[in-house]
Protein backbone atom coordinates (compact mmCIF):
# COMPACT_ATOMS: atom_id res chain seq x y z
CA UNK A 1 5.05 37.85 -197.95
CA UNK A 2 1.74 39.23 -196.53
CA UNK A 3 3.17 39.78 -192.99
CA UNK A 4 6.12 41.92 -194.78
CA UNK A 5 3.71 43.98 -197.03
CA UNK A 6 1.47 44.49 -193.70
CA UNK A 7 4.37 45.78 -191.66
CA UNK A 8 5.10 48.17 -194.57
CA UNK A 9 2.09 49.60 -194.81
CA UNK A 10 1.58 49.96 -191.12
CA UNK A 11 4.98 51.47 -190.87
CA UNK A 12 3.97 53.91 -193.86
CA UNK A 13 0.75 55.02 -191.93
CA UNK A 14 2.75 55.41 -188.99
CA UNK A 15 5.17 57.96 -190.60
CA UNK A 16 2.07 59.56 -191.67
CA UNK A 17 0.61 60.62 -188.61
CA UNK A 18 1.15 64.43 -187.38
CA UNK A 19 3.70 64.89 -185.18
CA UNK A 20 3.16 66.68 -181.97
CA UNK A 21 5.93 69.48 -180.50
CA UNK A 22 7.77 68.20 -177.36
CA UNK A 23 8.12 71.39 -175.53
CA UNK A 24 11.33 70.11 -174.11
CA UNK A 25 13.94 72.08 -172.39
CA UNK A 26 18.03 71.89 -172.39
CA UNK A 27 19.37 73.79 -169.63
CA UNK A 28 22.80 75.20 -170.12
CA UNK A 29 24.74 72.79 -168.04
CA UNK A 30 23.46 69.92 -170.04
CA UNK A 31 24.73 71.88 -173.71
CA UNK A 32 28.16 72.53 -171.95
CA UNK A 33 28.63 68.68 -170.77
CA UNK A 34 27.79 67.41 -174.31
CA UNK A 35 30.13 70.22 -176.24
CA UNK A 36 32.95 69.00 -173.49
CA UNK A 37 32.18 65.58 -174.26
CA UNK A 38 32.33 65.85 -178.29
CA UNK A 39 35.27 67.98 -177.54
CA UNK A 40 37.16 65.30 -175.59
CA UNK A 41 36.07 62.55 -177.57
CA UNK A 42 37.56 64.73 -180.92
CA UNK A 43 40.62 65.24 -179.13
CA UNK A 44 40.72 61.73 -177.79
CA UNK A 45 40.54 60.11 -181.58
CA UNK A 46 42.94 63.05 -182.95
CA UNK A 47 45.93 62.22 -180.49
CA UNK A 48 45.61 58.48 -180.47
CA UNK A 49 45.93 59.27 -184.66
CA UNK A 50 48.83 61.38 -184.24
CA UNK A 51 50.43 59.28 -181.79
CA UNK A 52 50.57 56.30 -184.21
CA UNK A 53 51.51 58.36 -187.17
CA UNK A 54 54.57 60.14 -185.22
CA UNK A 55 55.77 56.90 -182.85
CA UNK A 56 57.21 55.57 -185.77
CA UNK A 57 58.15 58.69 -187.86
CA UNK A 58 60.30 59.80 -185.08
CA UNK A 59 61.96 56.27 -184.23
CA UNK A 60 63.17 56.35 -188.28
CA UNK A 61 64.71 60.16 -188.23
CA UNK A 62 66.51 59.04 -184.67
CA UNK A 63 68.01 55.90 -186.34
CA UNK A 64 68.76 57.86 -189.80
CA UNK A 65 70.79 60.36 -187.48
CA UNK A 66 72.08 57.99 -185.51
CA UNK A 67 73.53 56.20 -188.14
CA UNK A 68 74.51 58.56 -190.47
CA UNK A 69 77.53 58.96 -193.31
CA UNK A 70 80.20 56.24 -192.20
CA UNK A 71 83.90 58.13 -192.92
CA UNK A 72 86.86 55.22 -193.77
CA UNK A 73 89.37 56.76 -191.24
């Protein structure tokens, strides 16, 4: 119980220190390659959806048409 209340305190003053700027840089080519990425990986997850939503869809129209109204000729 003491190590846990330690840890929490410790973890509260360490929260509570300033934080100092990074001064970091992202170049263009590195903002392009992550928009392609979250743009492949949205596309990616959207057709895998729509292909197991429409697979199936489309195999029931095809046998509803195929079947279809039988006439007693």
């Amino acid at each position: 119980m003491r190590l846990t209340k330690f840890i929490g305190v410790a973890s509260l003053a360490y929260l509570a220190l300033p934080v100092a700027s990074a001064f970091a840089y992202i170049g263009p080519g590195a903002g392009l390659s992550a928009l392609g990425s979250l743009l492949s990986l949205v596309s990616a997850i959207g057709l895998a959806i729509v292909g197991f939503v429409w697979y199936p869809v489309k195999r029931l129209l095809r046998g509803r048409k195929s079947k279809g109204p039988a006439t007693g000729k």
